[in-house]
N, C-alpha and C. Protein backbone atom coordinates (compact mmCIF):
# COMPACT_ATOMS: atom_id res chain seq x y z
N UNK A 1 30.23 123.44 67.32
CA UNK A 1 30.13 122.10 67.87
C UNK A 1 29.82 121.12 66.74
N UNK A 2 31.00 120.14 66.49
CA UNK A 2 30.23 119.04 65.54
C UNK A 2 28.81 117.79 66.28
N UNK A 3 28.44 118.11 64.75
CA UNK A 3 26.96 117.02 64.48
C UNK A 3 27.88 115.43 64.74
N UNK A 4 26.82 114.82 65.82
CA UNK A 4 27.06 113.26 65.55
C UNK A 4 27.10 112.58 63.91
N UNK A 5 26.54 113.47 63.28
CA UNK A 5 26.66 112.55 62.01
C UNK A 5 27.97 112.34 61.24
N UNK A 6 28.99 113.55 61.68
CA UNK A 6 29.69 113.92 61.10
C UNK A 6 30.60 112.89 61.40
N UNK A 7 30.82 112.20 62.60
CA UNK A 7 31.15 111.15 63.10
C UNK A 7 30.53 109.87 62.31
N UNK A 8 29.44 109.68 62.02
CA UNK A 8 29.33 108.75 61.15
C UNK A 8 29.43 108.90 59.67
N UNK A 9 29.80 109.76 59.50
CA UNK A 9 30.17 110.22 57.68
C UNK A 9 31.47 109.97 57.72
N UNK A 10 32.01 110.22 58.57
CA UNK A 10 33.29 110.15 58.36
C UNK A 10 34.29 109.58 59.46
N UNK A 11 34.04 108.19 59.91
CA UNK A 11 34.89 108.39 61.36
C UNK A 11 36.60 108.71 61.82
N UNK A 12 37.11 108.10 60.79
CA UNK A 12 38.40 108.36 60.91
C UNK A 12 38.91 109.54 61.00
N UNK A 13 38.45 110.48 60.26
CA UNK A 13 38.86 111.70 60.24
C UNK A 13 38.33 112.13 61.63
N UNK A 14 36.96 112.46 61.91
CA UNK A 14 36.69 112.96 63.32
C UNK A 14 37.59 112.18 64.34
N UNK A 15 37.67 111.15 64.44
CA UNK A 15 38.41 110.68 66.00
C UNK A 15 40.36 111.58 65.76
N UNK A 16 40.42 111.71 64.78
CA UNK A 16 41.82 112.44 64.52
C UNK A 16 41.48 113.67 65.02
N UNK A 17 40.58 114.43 64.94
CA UNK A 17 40.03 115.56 65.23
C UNK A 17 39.58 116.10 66.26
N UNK A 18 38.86 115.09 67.14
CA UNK A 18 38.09 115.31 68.35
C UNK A 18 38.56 114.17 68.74
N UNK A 19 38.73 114.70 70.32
CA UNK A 19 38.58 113.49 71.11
C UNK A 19 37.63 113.28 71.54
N UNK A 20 36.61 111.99 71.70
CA UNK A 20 35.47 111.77 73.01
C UNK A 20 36.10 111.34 73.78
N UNK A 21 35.23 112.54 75.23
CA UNK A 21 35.43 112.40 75.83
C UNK A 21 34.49 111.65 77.20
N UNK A 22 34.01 110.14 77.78
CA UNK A 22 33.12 109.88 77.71
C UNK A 22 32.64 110.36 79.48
N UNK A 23 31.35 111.04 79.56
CA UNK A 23 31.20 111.52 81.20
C UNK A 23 29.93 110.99 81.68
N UNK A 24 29.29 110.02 81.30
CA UNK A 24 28.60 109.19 81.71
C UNK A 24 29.07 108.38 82.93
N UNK A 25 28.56 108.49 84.41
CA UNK A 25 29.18 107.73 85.08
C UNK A 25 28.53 106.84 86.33
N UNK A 26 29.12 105.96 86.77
CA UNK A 26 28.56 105.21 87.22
C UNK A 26 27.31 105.53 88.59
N UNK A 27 27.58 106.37 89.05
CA UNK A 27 25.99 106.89 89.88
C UNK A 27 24.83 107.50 89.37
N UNK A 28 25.06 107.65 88.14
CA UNK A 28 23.54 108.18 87.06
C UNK A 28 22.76 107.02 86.61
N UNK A 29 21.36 107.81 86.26
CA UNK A 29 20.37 106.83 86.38
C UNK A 29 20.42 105.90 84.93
N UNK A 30 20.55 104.41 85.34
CA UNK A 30 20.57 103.65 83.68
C UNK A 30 22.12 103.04 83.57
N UNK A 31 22.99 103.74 84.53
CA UNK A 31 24.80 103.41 83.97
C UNK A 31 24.81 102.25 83.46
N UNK A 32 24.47 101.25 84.60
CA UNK A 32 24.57 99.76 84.13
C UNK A 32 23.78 98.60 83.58
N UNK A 33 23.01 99.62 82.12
CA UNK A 33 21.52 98.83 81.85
C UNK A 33 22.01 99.67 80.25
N UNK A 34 22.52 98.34 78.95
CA UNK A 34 22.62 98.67 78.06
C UNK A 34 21.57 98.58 77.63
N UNK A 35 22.11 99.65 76.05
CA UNK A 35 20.82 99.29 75.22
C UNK A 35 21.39 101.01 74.70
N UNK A 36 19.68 101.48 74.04
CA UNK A 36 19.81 102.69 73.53
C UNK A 36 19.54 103.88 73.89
N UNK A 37 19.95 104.66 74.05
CA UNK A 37 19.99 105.83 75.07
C UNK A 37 20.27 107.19 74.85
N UNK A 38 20.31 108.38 75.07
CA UNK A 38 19.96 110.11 74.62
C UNK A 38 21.57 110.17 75.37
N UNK A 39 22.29 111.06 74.62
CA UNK A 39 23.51 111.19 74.55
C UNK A 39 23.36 113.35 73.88
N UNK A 40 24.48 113.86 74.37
CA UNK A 40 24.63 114.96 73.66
C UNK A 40 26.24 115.04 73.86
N UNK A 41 27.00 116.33 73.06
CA UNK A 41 27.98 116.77 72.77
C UNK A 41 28.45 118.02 74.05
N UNK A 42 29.42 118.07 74.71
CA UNK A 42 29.32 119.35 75.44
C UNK A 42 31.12 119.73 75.19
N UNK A 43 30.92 121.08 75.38
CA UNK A 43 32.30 121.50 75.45
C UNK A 43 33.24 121.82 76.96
N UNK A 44 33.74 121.15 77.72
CA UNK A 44 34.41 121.41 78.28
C UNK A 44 35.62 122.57 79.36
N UNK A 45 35.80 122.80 78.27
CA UNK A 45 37.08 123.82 78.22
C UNK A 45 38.44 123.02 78.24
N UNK A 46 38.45 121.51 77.85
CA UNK A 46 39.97 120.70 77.99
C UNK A 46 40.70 120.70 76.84
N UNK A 47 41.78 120.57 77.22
CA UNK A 47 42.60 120.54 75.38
C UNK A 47 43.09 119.39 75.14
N UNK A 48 43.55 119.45 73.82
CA UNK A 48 44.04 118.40 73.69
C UNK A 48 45.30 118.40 72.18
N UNK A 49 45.75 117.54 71.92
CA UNK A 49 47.06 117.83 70.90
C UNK A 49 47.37 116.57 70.81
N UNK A 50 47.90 116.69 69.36
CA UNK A 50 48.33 115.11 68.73
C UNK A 50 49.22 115.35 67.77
N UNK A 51 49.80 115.08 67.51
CA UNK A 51 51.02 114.47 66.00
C UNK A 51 50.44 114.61 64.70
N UNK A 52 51.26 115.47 64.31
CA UNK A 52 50.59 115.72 62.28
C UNK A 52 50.95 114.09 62.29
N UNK A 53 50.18 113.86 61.00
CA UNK A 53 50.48 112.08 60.50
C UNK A 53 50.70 112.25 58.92
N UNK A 54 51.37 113.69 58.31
CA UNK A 54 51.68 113.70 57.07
C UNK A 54 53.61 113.13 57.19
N UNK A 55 53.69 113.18 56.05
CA UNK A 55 55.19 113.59 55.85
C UNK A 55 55.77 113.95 56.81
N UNK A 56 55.23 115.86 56.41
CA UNK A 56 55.89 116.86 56.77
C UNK A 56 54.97 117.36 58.66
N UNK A 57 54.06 116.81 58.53
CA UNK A 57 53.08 117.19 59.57
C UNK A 57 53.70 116.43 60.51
N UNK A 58 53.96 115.57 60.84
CA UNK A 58 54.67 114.33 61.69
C UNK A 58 55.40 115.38 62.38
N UNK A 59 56.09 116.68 61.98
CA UNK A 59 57.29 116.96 63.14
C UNK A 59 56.64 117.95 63.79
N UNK A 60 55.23 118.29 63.46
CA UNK A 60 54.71 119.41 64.40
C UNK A 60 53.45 118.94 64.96
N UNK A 61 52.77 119.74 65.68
CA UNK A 61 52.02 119.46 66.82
C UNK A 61 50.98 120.49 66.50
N UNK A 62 49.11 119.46 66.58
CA UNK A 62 48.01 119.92 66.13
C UNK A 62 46.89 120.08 67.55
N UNK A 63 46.52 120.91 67.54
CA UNK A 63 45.57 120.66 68.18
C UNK A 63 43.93 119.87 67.91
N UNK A 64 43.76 119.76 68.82
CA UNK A 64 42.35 118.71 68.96
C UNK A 64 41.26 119.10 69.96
N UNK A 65 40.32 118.69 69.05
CA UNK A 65 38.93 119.57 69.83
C UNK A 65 38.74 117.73 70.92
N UNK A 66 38.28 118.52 72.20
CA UNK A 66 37.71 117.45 73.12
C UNK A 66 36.06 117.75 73.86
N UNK A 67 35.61 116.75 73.11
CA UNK A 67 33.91 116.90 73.43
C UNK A 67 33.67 115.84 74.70
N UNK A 68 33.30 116.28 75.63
CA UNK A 68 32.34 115.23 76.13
C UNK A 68 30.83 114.89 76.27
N UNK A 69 30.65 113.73 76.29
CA UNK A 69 29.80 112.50 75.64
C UNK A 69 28.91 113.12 76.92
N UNK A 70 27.65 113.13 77.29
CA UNK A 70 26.96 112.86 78.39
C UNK A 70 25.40 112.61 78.21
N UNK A 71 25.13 111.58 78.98
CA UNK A 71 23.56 110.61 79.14
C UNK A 71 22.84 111.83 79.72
N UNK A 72 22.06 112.25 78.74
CA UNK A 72 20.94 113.26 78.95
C UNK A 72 19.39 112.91 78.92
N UNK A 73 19.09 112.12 78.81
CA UNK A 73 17.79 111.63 78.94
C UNK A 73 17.11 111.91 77.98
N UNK A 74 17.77 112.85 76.87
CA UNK A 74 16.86 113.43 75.53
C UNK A 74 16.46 114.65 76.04
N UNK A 75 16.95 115.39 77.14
CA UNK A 75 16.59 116.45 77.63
C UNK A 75 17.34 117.82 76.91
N UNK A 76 18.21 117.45 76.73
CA UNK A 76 19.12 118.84 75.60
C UNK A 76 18.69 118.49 74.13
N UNK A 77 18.46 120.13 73.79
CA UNK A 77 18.61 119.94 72.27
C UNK A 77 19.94 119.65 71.79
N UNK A 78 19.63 118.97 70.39
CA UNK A 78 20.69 118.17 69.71
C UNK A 78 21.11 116.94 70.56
N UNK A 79 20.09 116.49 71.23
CA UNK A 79 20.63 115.28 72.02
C UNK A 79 20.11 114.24 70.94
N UNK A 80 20.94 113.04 71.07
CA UNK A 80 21.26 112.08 69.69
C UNK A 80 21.32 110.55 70.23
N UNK A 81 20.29 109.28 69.76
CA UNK A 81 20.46 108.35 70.55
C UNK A 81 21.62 107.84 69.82
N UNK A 82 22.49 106.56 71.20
CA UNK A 82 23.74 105.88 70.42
C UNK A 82 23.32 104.77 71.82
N UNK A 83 23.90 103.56 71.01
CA UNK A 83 23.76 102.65 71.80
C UNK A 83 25.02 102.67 72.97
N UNK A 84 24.68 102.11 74.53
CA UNK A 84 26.01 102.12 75.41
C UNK A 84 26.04 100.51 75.59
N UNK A 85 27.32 100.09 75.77
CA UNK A 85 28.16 99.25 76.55
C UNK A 85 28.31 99.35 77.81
N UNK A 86 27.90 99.10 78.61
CA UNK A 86 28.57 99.52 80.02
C UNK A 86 29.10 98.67 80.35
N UNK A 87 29.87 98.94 81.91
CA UNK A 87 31.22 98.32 82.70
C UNK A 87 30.89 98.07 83.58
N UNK A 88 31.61 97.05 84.58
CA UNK A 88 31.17 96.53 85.80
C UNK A 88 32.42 96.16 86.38
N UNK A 89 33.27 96.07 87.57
CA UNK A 89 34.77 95.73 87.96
C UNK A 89 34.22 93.78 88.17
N UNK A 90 34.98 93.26 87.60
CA UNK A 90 34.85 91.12 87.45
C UNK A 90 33.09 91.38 86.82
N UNK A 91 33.05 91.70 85.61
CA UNK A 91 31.83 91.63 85.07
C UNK A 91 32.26 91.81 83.23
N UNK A 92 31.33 91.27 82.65
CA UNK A 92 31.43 91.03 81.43
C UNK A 92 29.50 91.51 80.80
N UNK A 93 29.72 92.47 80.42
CA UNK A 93 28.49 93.06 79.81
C UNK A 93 28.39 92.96 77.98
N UNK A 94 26.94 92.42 78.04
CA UNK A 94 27.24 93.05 76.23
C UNK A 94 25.69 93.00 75.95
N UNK A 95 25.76 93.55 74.65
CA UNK A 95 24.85 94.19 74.28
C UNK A 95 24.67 94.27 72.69
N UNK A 96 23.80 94.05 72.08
CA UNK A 96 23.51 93.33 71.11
C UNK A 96 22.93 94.73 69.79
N UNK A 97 23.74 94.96 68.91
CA UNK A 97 23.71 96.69 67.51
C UNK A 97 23.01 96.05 66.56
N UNK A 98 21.64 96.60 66.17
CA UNK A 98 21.25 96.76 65.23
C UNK A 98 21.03 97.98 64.49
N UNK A 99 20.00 98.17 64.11
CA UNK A 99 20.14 99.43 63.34
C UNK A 99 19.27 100.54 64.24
N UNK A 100 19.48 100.44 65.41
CA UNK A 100 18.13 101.26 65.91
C UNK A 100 19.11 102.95 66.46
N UNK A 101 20.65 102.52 66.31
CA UNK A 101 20.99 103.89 66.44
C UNK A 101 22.21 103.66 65.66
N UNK A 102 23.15 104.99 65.16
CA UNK A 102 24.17 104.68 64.41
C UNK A 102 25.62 104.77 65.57
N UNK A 103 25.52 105.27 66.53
CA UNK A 103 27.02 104.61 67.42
C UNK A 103 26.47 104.22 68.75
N UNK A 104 27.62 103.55 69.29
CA UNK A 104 28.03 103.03 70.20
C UNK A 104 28.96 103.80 71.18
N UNK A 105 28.65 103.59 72.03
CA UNK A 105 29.96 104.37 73.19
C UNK A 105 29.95 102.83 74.36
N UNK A 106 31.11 102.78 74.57
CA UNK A 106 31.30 102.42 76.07
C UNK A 106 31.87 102.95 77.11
N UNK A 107 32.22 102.76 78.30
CA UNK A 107 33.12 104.05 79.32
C UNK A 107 34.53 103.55 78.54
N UNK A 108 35.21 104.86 79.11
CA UNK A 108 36.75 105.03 79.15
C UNK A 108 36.96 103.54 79.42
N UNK A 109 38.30 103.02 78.44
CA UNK A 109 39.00 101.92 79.07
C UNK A 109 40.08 102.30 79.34
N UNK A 110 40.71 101.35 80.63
CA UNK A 110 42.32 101.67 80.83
C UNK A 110 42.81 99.91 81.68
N UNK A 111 42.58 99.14 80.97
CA UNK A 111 42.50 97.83 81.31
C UNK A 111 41.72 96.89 80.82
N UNK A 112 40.25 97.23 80.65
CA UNK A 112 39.35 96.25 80.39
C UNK A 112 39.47 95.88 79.16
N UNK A 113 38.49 94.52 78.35
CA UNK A 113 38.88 94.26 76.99
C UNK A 113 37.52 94.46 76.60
N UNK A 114 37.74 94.26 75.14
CA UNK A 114 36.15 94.87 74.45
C UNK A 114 36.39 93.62 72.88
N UNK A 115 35.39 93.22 72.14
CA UNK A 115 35.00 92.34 71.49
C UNK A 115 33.80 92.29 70.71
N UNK A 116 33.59 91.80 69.16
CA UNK A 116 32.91 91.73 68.48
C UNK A 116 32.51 90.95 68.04
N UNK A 117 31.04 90.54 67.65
CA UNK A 117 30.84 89.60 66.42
C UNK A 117 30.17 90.13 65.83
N UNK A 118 30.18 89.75 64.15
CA UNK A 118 29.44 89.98 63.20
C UNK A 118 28.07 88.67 62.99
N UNK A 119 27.03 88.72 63.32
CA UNK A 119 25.84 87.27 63.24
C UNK A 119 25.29 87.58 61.87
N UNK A 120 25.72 88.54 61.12
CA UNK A 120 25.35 88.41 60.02
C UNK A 120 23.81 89.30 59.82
N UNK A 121 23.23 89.91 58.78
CA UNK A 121 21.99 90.70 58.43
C UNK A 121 22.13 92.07 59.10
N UNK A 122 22.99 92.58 59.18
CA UNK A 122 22.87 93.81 60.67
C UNK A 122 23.25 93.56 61.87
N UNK A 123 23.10 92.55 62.19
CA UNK A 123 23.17 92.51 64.01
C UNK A 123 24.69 92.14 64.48
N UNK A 124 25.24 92.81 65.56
CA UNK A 124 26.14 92.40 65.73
C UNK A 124 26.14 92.32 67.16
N UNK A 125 27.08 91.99 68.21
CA UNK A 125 27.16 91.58 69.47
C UNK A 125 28.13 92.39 70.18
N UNK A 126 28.39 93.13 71.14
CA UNK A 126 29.81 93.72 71.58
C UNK A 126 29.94 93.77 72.96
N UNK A 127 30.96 93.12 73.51
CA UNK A 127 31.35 92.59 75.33
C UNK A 127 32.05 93.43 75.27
N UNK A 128 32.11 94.23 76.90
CA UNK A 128 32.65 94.89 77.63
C UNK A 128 32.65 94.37 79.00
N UNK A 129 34.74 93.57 78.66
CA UNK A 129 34.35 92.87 80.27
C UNK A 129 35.50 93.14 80.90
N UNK A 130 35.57 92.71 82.50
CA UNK A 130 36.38 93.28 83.02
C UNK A 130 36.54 92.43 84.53
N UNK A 131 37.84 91.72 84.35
CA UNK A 131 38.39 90.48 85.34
C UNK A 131 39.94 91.09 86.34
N UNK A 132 39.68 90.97 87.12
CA UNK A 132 40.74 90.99 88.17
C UNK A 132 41.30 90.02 88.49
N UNK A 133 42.73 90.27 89.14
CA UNK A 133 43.13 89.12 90.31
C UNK A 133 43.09 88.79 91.73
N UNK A 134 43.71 88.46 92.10
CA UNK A 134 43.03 88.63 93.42
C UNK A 134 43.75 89.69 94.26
N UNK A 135 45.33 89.83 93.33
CA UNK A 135 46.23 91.47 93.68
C UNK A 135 45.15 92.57 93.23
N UNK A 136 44.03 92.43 92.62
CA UNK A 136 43.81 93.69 91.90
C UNK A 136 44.65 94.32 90.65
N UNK A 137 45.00 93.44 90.17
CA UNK A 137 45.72 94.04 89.00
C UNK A 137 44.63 92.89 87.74
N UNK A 138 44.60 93.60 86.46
CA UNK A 138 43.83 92.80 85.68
C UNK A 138 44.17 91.61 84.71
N UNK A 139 43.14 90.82 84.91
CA UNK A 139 43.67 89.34 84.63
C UNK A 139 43.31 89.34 83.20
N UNK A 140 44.08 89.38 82.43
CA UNK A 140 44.35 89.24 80.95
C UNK A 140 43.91 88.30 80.07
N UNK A 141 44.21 87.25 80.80
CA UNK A 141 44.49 85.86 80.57
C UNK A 141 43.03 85.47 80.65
N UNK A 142 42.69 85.27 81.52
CA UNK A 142 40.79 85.03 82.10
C UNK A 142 40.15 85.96 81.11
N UNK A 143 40.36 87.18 80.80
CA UNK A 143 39.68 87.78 80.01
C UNK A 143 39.17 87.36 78.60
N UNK A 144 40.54 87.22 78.07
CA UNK A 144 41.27 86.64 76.74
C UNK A 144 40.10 84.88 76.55
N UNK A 145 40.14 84.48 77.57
CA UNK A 145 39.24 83.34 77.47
C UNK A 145 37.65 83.09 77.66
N UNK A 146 37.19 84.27 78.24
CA UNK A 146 35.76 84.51 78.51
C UNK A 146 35.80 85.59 77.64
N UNK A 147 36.34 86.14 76.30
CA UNK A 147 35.48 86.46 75.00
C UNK A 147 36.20 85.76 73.89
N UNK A 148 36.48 84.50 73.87
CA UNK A 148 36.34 83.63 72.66
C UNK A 148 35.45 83.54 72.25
N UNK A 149 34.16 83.47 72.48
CA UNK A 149 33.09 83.70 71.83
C UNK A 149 32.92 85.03 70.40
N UNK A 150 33.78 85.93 70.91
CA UNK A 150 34.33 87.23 69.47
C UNK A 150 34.75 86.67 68.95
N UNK A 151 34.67 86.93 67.29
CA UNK A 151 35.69 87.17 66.58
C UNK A 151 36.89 87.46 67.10
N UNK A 152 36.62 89.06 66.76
CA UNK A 152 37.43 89.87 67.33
C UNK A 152 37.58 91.13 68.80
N UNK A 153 38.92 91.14 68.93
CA UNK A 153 38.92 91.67 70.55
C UNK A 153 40.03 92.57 69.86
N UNK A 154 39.97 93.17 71.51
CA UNK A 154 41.06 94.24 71.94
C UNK A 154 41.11 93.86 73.20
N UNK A 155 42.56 94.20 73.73
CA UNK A 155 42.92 93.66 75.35
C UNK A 155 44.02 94.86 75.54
N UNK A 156 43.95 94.78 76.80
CA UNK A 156 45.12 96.01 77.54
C UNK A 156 46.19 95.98 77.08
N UNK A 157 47.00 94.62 77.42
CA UNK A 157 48.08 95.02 76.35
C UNK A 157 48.45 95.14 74.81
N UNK A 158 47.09 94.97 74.30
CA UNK A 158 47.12 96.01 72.86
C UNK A 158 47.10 97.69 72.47
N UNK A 159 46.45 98.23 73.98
CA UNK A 159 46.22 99.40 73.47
C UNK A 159 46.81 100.62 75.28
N UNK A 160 47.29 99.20 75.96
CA UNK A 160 48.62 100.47 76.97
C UNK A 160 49.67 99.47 77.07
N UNK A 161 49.91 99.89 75.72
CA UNK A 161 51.37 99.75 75.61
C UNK A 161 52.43 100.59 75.27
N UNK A 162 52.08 101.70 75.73
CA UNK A 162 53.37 102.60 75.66
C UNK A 162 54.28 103.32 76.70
N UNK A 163 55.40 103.28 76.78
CA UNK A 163 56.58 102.64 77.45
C UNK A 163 56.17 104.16 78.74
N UNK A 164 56.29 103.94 79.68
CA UNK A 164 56.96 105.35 80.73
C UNK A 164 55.89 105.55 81.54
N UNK A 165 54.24 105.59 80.95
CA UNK A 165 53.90 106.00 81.52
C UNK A 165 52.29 104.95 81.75
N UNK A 166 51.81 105.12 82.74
CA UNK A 166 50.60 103.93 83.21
C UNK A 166 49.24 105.22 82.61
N UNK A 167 49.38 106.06 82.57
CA UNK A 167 48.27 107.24 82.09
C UNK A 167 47.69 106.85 80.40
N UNK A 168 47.67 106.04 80.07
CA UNK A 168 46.82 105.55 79.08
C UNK A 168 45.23 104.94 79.23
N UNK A 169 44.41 105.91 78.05
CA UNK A 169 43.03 105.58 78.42
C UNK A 169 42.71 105.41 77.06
N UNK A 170 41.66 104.40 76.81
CA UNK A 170 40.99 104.43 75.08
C UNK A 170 39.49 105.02 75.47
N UNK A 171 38.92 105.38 74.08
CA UNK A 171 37.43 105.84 74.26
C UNK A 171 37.43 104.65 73.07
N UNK A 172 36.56 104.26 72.67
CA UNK A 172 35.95 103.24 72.07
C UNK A 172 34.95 103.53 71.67
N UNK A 173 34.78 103.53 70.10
CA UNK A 173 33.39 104.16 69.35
C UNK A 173 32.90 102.79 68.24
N UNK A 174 31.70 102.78 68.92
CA UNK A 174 30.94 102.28 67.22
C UNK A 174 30.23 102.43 66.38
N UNK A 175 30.49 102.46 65.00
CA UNK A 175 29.98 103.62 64.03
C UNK A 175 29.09 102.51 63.26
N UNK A 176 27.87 102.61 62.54
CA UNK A 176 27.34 102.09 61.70
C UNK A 176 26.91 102.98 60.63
N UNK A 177 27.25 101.96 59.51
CA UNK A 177 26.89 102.42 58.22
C UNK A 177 25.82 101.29 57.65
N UNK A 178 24.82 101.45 57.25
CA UNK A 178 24.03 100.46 56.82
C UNK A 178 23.58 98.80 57.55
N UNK A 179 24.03 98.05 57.28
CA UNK A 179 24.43 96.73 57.76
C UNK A 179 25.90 96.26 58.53
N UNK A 180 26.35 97.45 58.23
CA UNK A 180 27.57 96.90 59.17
C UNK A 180 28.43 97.84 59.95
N UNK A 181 28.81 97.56 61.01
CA UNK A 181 29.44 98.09 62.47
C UNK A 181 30.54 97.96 62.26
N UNK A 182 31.50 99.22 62.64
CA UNK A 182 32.89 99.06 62.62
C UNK A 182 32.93 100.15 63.85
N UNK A 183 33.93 99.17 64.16
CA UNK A 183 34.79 100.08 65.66
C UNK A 183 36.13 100.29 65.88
N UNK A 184 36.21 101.63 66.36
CA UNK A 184 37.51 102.19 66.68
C UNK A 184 38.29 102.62 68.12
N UNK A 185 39.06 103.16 68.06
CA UNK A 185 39.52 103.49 69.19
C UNK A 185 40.66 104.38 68.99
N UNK A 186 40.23 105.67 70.37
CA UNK A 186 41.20 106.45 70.18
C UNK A 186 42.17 106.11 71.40
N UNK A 187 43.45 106.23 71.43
CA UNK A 187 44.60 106.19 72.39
C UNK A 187 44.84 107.20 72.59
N UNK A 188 44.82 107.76 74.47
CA UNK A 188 45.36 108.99 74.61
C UNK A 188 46.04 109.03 75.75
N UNK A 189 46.45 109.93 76.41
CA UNK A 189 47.26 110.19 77.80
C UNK A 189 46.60 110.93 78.67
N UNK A 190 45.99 111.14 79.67
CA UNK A 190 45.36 112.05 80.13
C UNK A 190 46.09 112.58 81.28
N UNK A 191 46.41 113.55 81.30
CA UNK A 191 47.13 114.00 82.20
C UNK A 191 46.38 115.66 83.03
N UNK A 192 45.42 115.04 83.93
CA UNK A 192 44.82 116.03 84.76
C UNK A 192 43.93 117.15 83.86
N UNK A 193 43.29 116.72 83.10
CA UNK A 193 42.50 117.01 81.80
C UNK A 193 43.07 118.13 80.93
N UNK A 194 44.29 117.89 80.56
CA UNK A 194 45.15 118.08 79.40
C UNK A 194 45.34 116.79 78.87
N UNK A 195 45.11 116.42 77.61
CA UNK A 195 45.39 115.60 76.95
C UNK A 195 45.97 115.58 75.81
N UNK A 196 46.85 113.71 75.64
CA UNK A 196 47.42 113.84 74.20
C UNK A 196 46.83 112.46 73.58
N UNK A 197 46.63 112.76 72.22
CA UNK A 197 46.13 111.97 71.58
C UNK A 197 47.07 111.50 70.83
N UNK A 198 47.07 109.83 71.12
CA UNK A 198 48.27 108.91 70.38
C UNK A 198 48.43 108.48 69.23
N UNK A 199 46.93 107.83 68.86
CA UNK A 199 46.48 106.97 67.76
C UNK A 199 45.19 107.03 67.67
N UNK A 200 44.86 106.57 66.89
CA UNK A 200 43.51 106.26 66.55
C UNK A 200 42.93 104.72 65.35
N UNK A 201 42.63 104.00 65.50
CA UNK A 201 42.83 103.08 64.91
C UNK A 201 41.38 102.21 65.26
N UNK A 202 41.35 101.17 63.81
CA UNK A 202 39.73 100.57 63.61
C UNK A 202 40.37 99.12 64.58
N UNK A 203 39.71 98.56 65.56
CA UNK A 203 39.72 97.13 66.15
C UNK A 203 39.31 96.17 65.14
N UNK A 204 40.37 95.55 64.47
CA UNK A 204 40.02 94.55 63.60
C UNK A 204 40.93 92.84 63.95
N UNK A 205 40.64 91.98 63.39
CA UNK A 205 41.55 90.62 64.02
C UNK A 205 42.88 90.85 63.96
């Protein structure tokens, strides 16, 4: 089982590697009350597979370890604090990274948008919000305008946009190194907990 640190030593490589998988959910105690919180690693039994990204690796097919994330109260050993984001359906949450843990998790996205600022000395700011219409389909647009306040964002149609199929989900990680927060995101497909992993990529402007 990998160490959370290993994730912060190195993130790019781990999110290529592992997927999180996040199982924190909304009837447990705390879901919708950010801040910093006891997290551990568990193994599953799900798989997962992604695309060499060499050259020659590009035409074959790797497997990928899939961990899930779960709010333990500090009750398992190797349980590890990381700050959460949480979600709300027409709600906009955020929650304010300093140095008091080195990641971030928010839930699975598959619609909602997510956003950053840097305030400078360490601290940074990160929204997790989430607007409807009145079809129930998600309002983009409204979103896009209630986090101008970010820098920088990510929105649905940045990260399900790929053609065929509506089964696109991101996990969304934030890693700190010293004074400063960088966040990523993995793109995957989930298909009845077989999964494929698309991309992986840092949320930048």
């Amino acid at each position: 089982m990998p160490n959370i640190a290993d994730l912060v030593a190195n993130p790019e490589s781990f999110l290529k590697n592992n997927l999180i998988w996040i199982q924190y959910q909304a009837y447990q105690p705390n879901y919708r009350v950010g801040g910093v919180k006891s997290f551990s690693l568990s193994d599953d039994g799900m798989t997962c597979t992604r695309k060499g990204t060499g050259i020659v690796s590009q035409f074959s097919t790797k497997n990928v370890d899939v961990w899930s994330v779960r709010y333990d109260q500090g009750n398992r050993p190797g349980s590890w604090n990381a700050y959460w984001l949480p979600y709300d359906q027409d709600f906009k949450h955020l929650v304010v990274l300093e140095d008091e843990a080195d990641v971030m998790f928010t839930p699975t996205m598959d619609g909602c948008s997510f956003g950053f600022s840097d305030h400078g000395g360490g601290t940074y700011s990160a929204s997790h919000g989430n607007l409807q219409t009145s079809e129930g389909r998600i309002d983009e647009t409204g979103l896009r305008q209630g986090m101008r306040m970010h820098a920088t964002t990510l929105h649905k149609s940045q990260y399900m946009n790929v053609p065929g199929t509506d089964a696109v989900k991101v996990t969304l990680v934030g890693v700190r190194n010293g004074k400063k927060w960088r966040f990523f995101y993995q793109q995957y497909i989930d298909q009845m907990g077989a999964f494929t992993l698309l991309k992986v990529a840092q949320v930048k402007r």
